[in-house]
N, C-alpha and C. Protein backbone atom coordinates (compact mmCIF):
# COMPACT_ATOMS: atom_id res chain seq x y z
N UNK A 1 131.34 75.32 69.01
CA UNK A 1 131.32 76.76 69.28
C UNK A 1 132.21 77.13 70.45
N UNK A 2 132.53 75.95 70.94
CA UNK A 2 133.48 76.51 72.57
C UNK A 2 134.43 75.41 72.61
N UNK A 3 134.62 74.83 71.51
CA UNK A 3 135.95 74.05 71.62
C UNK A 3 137.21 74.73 72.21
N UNK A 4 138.12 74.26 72.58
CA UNK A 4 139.74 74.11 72.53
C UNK A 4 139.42 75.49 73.34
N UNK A 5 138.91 75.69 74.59
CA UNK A 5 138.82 76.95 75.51
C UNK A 5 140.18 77.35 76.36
N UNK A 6 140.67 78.11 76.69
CA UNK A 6 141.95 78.40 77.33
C UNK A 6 141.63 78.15 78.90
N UNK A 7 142.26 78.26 79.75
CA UNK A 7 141.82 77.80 81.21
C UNK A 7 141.23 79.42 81.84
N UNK A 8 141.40 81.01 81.09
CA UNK A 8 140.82 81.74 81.58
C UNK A 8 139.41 82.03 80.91
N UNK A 9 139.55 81.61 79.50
CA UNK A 9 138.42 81.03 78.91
C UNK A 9 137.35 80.24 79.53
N UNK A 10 137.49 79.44 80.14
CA UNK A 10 136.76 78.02 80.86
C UNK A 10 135.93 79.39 81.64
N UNK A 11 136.87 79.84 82.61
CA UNK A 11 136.50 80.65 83.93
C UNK A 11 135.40 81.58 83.12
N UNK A 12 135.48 82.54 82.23
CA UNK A 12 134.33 83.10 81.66
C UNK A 12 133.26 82.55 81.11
N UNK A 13 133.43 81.48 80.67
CA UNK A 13 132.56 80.30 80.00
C UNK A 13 131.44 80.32 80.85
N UNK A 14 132.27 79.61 82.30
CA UNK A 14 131.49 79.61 83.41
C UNK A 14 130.56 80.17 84.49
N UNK A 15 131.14 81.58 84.46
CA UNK A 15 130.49 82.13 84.85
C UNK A 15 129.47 83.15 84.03
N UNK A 16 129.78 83.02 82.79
CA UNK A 16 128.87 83.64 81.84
C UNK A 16 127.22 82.58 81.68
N UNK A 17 127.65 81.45 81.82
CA UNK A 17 126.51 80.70 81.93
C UNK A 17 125.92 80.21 83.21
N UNK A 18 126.47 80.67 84.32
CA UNK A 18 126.07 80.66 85.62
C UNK A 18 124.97 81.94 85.86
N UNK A 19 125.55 83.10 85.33
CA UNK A 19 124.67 84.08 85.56
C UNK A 19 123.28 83.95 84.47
N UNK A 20 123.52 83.66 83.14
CA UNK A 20 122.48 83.61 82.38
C UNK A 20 121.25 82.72 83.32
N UNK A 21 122.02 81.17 83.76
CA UNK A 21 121.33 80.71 84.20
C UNK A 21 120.19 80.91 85.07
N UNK A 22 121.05 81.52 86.05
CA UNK A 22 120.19 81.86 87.34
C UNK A 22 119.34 83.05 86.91
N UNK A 23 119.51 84.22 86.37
CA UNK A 23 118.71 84.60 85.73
C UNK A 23 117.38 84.67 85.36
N UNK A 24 117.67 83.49 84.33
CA UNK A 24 116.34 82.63 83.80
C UNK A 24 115.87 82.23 84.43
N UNK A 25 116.21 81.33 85.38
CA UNK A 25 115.49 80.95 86.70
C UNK A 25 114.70 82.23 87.39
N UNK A 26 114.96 83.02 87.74
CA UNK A 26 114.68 84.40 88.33
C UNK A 26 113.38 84.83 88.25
N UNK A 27 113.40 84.88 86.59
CA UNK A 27 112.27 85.41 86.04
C UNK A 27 111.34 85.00 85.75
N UNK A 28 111.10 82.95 85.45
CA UNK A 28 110.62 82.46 86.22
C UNK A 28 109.31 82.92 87.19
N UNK A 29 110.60 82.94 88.14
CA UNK A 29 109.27 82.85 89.44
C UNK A 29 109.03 84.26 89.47
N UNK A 30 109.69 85.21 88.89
CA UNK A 30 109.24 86.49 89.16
C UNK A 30 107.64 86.32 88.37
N UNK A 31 107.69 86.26 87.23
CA UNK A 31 106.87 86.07 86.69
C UNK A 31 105.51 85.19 87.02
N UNK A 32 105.89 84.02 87.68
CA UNK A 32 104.84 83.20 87.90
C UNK A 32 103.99 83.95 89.59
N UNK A 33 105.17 85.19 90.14
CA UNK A 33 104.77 85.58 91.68
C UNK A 33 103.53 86.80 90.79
N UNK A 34 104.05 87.30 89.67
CA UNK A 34 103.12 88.32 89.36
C UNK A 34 102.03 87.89 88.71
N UNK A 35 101.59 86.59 87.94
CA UNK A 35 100.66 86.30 87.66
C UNK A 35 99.73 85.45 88.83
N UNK A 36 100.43 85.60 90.07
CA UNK A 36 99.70 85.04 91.41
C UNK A 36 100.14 83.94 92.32
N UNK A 37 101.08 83.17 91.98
CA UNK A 37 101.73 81.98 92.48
C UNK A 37 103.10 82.06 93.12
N UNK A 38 103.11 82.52 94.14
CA UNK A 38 104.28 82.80 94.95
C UNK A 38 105.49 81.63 95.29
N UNK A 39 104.77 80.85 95.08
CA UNK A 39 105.36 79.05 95.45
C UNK A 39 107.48 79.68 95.51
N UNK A 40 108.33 80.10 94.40
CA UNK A 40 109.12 80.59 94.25
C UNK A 40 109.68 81.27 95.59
N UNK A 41 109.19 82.51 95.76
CA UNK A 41 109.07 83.43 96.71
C UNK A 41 109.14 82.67 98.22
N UNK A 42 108.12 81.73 98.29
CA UNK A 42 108.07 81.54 99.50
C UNK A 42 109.30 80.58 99.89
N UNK A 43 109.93 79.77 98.74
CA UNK A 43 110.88 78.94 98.63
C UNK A 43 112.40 79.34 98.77
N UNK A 44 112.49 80.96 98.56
CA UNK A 44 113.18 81.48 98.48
C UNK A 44 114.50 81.44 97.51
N UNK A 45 113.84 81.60 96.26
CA UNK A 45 114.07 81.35 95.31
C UNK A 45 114.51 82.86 94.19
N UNK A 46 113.64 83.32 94.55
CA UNK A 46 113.70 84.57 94.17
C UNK A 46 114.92 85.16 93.95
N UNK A 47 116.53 84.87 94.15
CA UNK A 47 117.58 85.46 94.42
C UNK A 47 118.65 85.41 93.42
N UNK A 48 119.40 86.41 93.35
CA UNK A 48 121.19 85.35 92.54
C UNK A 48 122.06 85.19 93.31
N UNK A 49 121.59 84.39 94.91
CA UNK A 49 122.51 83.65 95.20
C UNK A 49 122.49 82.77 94.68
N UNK A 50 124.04 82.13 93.86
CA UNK A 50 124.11 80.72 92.52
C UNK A 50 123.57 79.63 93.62
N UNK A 51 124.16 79.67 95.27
CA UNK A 51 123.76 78.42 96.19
C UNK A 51 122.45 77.91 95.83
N UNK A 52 121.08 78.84 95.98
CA UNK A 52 120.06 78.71 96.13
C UNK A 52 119.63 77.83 94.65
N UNK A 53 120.65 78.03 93.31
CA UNK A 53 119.98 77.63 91.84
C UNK A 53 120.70 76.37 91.53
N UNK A 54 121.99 76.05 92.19
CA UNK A 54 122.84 75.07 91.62
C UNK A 54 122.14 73.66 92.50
N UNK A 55 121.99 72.65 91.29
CA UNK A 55 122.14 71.34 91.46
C UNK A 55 123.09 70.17 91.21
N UNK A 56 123.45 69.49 92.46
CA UNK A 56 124.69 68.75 92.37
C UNK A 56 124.27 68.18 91.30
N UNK A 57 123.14 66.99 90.76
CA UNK A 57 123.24 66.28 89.65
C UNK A 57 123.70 67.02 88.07
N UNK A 58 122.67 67.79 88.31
CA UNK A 58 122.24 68.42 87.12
C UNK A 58 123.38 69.76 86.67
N UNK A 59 123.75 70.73 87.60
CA UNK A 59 124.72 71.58 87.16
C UNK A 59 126.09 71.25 87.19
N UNK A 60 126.80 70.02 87.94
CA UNK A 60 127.92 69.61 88.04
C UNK A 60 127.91 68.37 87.74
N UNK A 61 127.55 67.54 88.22
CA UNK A 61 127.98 65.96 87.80
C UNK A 61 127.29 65.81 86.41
N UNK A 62 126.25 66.09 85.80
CA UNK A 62 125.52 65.58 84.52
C UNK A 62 126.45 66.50 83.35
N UNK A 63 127.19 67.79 83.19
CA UNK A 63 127.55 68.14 82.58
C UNK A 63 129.43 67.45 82.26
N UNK A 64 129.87 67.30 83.60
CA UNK A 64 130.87 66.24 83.38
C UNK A 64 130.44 64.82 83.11
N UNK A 65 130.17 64.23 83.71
CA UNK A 65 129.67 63.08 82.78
C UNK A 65 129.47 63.17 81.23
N UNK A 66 128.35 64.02 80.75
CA UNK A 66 128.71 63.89 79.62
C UNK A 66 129.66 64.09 78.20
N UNK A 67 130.65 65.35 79.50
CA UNK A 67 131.72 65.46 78.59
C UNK A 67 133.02 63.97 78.24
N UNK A 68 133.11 63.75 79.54
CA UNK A 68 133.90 62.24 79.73
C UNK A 68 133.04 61.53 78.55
N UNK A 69 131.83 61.39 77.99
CA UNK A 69 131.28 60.33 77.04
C UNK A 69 131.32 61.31 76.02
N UNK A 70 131.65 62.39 75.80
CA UNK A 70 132.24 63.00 74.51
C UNK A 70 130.64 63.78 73.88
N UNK A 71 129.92 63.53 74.51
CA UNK A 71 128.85 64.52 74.23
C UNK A 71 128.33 65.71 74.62
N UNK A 72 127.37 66.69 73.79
CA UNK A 72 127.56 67.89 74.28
C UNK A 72 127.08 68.24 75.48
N UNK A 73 128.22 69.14 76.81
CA UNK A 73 128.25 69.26 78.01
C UNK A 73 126.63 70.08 78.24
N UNK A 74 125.29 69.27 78.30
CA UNK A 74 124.62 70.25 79.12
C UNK A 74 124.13 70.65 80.18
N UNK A 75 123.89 71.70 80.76
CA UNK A 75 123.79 71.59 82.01
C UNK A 75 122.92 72.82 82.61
N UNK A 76 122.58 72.06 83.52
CA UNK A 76 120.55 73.01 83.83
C UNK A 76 120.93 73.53 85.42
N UNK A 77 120.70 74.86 85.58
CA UNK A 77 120.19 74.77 86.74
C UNK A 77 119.01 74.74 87.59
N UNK A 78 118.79 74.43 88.91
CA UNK A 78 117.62 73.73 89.54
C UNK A 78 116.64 74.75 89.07
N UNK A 79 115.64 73.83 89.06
CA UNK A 79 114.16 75.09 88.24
C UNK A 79 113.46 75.58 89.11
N UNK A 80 113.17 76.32 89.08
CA UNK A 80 112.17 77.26 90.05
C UNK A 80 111.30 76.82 89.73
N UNK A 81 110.30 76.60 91.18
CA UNK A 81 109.47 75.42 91.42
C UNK A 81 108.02 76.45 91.09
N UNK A 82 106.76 76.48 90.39
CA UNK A 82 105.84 77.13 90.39
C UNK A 82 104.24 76.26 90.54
N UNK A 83 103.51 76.59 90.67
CA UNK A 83 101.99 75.99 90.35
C UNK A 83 101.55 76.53 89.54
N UNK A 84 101.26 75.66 88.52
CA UNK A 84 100.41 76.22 87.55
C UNK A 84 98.87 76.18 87.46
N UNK A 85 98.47 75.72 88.79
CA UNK A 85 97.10 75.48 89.43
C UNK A 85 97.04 77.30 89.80
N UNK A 86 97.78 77.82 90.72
CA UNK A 86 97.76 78.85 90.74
C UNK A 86 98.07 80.07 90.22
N UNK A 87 98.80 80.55 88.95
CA UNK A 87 98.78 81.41 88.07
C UNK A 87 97.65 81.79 87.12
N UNK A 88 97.43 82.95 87.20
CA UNK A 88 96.15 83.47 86.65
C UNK A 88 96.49 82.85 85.04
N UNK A 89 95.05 82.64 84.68
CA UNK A 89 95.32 82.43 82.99
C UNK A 89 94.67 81.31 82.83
N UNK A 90 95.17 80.07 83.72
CA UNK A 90 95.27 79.07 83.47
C UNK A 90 96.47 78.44 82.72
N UNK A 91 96.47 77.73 81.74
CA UNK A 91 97.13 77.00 80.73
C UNK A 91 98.38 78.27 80.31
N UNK A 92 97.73 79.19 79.87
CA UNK A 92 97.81 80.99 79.30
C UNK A 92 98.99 81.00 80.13
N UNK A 93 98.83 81.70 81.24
CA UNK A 93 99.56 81.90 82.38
C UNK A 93 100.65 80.64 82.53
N UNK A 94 100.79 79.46 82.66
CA UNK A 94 101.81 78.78 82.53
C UNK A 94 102.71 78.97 81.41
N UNK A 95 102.02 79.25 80.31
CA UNK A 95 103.03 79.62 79.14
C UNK A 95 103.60 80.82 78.78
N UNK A 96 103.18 81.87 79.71
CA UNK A 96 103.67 82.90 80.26
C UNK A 96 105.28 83.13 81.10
N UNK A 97 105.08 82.17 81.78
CA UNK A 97 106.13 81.74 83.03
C UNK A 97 106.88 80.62 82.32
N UNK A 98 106.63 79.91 81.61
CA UNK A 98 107.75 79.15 80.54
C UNK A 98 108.49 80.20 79.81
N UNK A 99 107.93 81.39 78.90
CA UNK A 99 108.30 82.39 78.07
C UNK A 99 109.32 82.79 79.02
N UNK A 100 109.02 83.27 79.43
CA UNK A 100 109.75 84.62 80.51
C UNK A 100 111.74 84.18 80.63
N UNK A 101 111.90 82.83 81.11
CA UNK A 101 112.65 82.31 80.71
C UNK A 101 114.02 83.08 79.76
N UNK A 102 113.78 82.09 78.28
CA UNK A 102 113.82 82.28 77.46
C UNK A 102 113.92 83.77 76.33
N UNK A 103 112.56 84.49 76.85
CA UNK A 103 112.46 85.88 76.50
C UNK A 103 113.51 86.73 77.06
N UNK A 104 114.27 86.07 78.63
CA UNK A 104 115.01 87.23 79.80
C UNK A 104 116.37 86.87 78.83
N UNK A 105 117.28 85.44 78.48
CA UNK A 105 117.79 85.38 77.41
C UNK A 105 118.12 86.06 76.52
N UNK A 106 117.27 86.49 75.67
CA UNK A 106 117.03 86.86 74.55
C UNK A 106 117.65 88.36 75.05
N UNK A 107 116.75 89.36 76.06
CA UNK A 107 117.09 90.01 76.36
C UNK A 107 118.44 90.58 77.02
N UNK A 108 119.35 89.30 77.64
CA UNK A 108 120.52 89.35 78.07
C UNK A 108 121.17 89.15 76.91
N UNK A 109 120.82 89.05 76.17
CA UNK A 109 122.05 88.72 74.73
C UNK A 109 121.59 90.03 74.12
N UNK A 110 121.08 90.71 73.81
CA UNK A 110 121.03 91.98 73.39
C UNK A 110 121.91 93.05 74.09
N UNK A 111 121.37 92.74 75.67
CA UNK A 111 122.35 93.77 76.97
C UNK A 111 123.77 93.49 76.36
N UNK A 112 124.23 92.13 76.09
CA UNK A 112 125.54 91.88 76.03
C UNK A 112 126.09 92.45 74.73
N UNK A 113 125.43 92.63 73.72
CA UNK A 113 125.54 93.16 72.71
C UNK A 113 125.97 94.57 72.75
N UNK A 114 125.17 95.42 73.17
CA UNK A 114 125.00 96.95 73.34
C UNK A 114 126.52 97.09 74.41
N UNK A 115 126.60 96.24 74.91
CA UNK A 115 128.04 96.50 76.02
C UNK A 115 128.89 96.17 75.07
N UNK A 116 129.14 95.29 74.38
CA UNK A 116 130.60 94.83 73.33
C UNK A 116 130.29 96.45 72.63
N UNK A 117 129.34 96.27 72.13
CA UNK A 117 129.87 97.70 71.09
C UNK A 117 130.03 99.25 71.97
N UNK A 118 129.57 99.23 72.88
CA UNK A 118 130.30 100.26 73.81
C UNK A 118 132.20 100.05 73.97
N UNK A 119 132.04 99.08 74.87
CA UNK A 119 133.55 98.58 75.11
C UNK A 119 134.18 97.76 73.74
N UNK A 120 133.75 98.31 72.63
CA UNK A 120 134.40 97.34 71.35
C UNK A 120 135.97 97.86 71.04
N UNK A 121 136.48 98.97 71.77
CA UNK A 121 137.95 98.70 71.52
C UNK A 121 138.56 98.95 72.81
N UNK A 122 137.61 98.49 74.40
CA UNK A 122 138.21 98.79 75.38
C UNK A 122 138.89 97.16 75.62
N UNK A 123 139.20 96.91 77.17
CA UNK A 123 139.95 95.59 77.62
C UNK A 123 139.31 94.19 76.66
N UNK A 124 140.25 93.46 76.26
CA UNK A 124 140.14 92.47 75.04
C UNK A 124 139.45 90.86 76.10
N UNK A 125 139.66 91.64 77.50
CA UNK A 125 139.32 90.07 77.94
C UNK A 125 137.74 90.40 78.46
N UNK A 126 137.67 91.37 78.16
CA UNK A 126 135.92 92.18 78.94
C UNK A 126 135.27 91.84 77.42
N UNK A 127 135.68 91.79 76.24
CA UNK A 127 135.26 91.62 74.62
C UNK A 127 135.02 90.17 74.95
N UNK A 128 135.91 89.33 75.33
CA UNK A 128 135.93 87.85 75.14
C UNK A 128 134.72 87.56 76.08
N UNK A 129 134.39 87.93 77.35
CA UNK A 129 133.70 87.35 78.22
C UNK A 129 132.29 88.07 77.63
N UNK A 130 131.73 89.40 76.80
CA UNK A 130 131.09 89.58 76.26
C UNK A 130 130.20 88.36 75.08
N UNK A 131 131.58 88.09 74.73
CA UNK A 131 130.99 86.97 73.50
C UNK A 131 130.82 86.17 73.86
N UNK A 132 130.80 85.07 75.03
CA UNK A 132 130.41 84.40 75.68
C UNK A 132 129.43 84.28 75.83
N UNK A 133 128.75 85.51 76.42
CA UNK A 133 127.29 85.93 77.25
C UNK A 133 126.95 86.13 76.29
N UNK A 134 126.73 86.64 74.68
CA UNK A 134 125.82 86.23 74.22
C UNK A 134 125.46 85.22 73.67
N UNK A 135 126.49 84.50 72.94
CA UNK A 135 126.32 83.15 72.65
C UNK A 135 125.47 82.38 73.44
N UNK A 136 125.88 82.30 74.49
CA UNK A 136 125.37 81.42 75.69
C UNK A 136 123.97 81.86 76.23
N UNK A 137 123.51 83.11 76.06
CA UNK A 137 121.79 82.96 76.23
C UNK A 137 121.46 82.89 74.51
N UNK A 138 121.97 83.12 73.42
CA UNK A 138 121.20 83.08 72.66
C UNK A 138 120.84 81.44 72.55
N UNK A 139 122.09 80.28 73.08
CA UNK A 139 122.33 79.37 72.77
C UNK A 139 121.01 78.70 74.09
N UNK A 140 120.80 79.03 75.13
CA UNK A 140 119.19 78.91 76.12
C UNK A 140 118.35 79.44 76.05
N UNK A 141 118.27 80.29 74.91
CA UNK A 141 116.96 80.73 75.08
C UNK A 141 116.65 79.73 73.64
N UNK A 142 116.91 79.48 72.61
CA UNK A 142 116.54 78.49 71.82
C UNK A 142 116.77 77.37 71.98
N UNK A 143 117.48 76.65 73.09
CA UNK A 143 117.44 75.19 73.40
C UNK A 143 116.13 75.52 74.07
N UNK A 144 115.61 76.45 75.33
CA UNK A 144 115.02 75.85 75.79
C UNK A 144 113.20 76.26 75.15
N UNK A 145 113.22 76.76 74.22
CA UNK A 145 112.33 76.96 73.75
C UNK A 145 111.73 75.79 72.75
N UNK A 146 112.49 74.90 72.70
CA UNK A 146 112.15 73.41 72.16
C UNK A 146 110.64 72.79 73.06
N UNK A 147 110.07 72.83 72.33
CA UNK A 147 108.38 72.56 72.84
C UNK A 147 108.74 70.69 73.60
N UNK A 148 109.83 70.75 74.34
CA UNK A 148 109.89 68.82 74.46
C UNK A 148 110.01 69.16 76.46
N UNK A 149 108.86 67.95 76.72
CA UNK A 149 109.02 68.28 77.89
C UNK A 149 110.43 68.16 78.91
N UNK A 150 111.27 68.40 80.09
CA UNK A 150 110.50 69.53 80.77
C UNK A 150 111.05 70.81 80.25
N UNK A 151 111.06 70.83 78.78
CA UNK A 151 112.07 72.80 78.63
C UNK A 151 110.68 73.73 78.38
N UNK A 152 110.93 74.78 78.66
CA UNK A 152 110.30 75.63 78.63
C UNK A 152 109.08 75.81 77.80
N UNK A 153 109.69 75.61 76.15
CA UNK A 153 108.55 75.38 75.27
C UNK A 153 107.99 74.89 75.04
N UNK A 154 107.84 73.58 75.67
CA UNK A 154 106.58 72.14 76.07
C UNK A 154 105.65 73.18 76.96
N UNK A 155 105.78 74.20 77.68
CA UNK A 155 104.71 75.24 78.65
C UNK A 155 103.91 75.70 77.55
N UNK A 156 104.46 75.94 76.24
CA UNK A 156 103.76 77.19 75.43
C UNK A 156 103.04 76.25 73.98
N UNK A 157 103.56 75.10 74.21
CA UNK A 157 102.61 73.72 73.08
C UNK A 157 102.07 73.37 73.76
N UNK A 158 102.08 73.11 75.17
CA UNK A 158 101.05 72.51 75.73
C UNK A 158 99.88 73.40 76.19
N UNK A 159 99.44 74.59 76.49
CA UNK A 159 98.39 75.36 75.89
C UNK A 159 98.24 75.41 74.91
N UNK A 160 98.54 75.38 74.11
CA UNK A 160 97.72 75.16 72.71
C UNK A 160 96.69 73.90 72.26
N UNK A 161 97.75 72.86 72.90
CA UNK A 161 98.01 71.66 72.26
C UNK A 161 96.42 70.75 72.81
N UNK A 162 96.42 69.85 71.65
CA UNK A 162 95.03 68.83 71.58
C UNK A 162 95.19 68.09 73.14
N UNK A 163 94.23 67.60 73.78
CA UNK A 163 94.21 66.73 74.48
C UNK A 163 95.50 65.50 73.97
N UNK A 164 95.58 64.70 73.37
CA UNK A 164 96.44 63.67 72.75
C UNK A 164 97.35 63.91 73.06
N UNK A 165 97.96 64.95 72.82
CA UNK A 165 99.51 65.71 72.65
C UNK A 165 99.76 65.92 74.39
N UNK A 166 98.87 66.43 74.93
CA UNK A 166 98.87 66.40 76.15
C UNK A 166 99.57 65.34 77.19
N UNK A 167 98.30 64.39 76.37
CA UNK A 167 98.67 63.30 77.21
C UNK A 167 100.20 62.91 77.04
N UNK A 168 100.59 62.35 75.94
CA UNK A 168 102.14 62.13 75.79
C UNK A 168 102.59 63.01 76.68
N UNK A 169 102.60 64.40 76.52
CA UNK A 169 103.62 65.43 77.26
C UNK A 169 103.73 65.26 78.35
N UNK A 170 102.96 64.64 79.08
CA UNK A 170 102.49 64.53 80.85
C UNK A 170 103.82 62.91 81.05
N UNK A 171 102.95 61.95 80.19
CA UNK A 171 104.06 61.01 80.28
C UNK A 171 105.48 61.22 80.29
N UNK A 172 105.86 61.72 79.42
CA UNK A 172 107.27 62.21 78.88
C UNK A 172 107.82 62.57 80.29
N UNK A 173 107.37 63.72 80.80
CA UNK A 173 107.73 64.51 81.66
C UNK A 173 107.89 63.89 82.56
N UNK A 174 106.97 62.93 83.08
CA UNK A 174 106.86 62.02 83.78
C UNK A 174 107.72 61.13 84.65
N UNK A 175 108.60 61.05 83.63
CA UNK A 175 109.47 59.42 83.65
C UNK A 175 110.96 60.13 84.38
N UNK A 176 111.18 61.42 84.91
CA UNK A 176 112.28 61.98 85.46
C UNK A 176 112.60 62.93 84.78
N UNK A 177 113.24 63.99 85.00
CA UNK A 177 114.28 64.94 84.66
C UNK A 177 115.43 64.41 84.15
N UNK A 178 116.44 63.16 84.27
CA UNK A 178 117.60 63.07 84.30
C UNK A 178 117.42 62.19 82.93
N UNK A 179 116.05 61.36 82.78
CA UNK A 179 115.41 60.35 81.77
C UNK A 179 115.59 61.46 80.67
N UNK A 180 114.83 62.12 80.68
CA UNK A 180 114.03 63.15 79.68
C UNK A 180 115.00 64.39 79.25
N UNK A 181 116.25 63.96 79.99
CA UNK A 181 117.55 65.22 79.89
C UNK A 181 118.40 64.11 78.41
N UNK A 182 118.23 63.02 78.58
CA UNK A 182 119.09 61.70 78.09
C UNK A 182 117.99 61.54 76.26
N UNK A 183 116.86 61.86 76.86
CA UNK A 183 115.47 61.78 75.35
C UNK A 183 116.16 62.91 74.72
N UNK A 184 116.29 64.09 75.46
CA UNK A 184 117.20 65.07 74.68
C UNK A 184 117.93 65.21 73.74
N UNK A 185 119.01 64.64 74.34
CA UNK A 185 119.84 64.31 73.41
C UNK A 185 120.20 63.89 72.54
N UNK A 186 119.37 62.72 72.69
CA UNK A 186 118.83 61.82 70.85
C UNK A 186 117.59 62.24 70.27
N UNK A 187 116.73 62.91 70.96
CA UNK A 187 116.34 64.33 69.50
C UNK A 187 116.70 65.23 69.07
N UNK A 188 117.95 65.74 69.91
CA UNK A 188 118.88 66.68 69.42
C UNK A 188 119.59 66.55 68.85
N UNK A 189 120.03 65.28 68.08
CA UNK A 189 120.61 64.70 67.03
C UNK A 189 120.12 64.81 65.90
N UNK A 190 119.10 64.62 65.90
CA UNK A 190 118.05 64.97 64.61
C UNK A 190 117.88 65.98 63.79
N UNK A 191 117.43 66.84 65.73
CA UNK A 191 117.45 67.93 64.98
C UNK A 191 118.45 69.43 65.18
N UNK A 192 119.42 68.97 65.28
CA UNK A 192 120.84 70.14 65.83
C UNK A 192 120.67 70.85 64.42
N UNK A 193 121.18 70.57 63.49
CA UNK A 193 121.54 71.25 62.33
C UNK A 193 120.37 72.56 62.06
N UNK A 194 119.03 72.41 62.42
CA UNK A 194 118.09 73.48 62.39
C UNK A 194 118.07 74.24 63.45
N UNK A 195 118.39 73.97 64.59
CA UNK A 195 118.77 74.26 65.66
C UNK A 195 120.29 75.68 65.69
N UNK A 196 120.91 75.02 65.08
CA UNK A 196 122.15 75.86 64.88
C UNK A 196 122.01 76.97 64.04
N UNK A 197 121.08 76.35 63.22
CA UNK A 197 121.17 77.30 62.05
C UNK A 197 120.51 78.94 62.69
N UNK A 198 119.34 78.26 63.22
CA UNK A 198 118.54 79.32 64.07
C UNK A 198 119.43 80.11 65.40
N UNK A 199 120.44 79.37 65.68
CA UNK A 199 120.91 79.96 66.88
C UNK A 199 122.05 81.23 66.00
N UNK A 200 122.53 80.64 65.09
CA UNK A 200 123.55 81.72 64.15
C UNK A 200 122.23 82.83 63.66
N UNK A 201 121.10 82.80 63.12
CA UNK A 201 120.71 83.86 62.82
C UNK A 201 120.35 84.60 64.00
N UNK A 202 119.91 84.06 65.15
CA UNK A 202 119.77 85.39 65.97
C UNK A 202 120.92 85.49 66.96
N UNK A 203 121.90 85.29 66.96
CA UNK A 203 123.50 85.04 67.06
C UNK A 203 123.11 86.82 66.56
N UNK A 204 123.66 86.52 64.51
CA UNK A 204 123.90 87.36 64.11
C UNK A 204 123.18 88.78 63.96
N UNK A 205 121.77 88.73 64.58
CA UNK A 205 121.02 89.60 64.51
C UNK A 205 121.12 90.49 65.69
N UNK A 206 121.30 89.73 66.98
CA UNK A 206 121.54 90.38 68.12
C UNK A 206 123.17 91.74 68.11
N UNK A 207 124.01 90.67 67.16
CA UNK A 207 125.11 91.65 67.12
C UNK A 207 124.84 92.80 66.47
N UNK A 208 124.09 93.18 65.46
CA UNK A 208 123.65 94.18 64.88
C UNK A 208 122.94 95.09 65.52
N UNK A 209 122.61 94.78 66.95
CA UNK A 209 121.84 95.38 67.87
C UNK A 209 123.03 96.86 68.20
């Protein structure tokens, strides 16, 4: 979907998924401060300064690395840190603050939508960096809605989910971020093709917005 990018290409690429990112992060803790757990807030987290969201491993070195091994570049920024001891709900409330995420996504790819077709025959490079931004949250808000721990939608199976299921999920999660970024990837092999398919229909649905 972002092959063979031009070098002013790259630059929108980048910062189209810098802002989605942080974003998502955002809302997050906004979310987890309004259901009672400030942890975010007090961390000072709360912001779009990118300083406060970017991680050397994870937003720069893990996404080159895996391009050098020819696989797909992904790349996270640092997560906004919450308690889910403290958000009202319980379980509820954590899968609340996983959603939010994902849902802000969803919602930025719509914003981006409603702007292309405003500006749909203004500056051609304000069109290009449009299509970017939506691609690119429609393309995080359904990666990270994958119920596999630590993305978002492991928050919203794991309230539901049996004790059993639990347990695995706790393990999983367990074993690192950088481990469980790498498990990724070879279940995302499996299952990309349903994955894609889903990302083109609400791709194409958002444009109709």
């Amino acid at each position: 979907m972002f092959g063979n990018l031009t070098g002013l290409e790259i630059v929108y690429f980048i910062i189209a998924l810098l802002i989605s990112m942080i974003i998502h992060e955002v809302m997050h803790g906004v979310t987890a401060k309004a259901l009672g757990d400030p942890t975010a807030a007090e961390m000072g987290r709360l912001t779009l300064n990118p300083l406060k969201h970017i991680d050397v491993m994870t937003t720069i070195l893990l996404p080159v690395v895996l391009v050098i091994a020819h696989l797909p570049p992904i790349m996270a920024a640092k997560p906004v840190p919450f308690n889910p001891e403290r958000v009202k709900f319980g379980d509820y409330g954590a899968a609340l603050v996983g959603l939010a995420g994902p849902l802000t996504n969803f919602l930025l790819a719509i914003i981006g939508s409603i702007l292309a077709h405003i500006f749909i025959n203004g500056n051609i490079q304000l069109i290009t960096f449009l299509g970017f931004f939506i691609q690119i949250n429609v393309i995080l808000m359904v990666f990270n809605l994958i119920p596999f721990p630590p993305l978002d939608g492991s928050r919203v199976l794991y309230a539901f989910a049996p004790e059993p299921v639990r347990e695995v999920m706790a393990k999983i999660e367990s074993m690192g971020f950088l481990v469980v970024l790498l498990l990724i990837l070879v279940v995302f092999q499996f299952i990309s093709p349903a994955i894609v398919g889903i990302e083109n229909a609400i791709y194409n649905f958002v444009l109709t917005i």
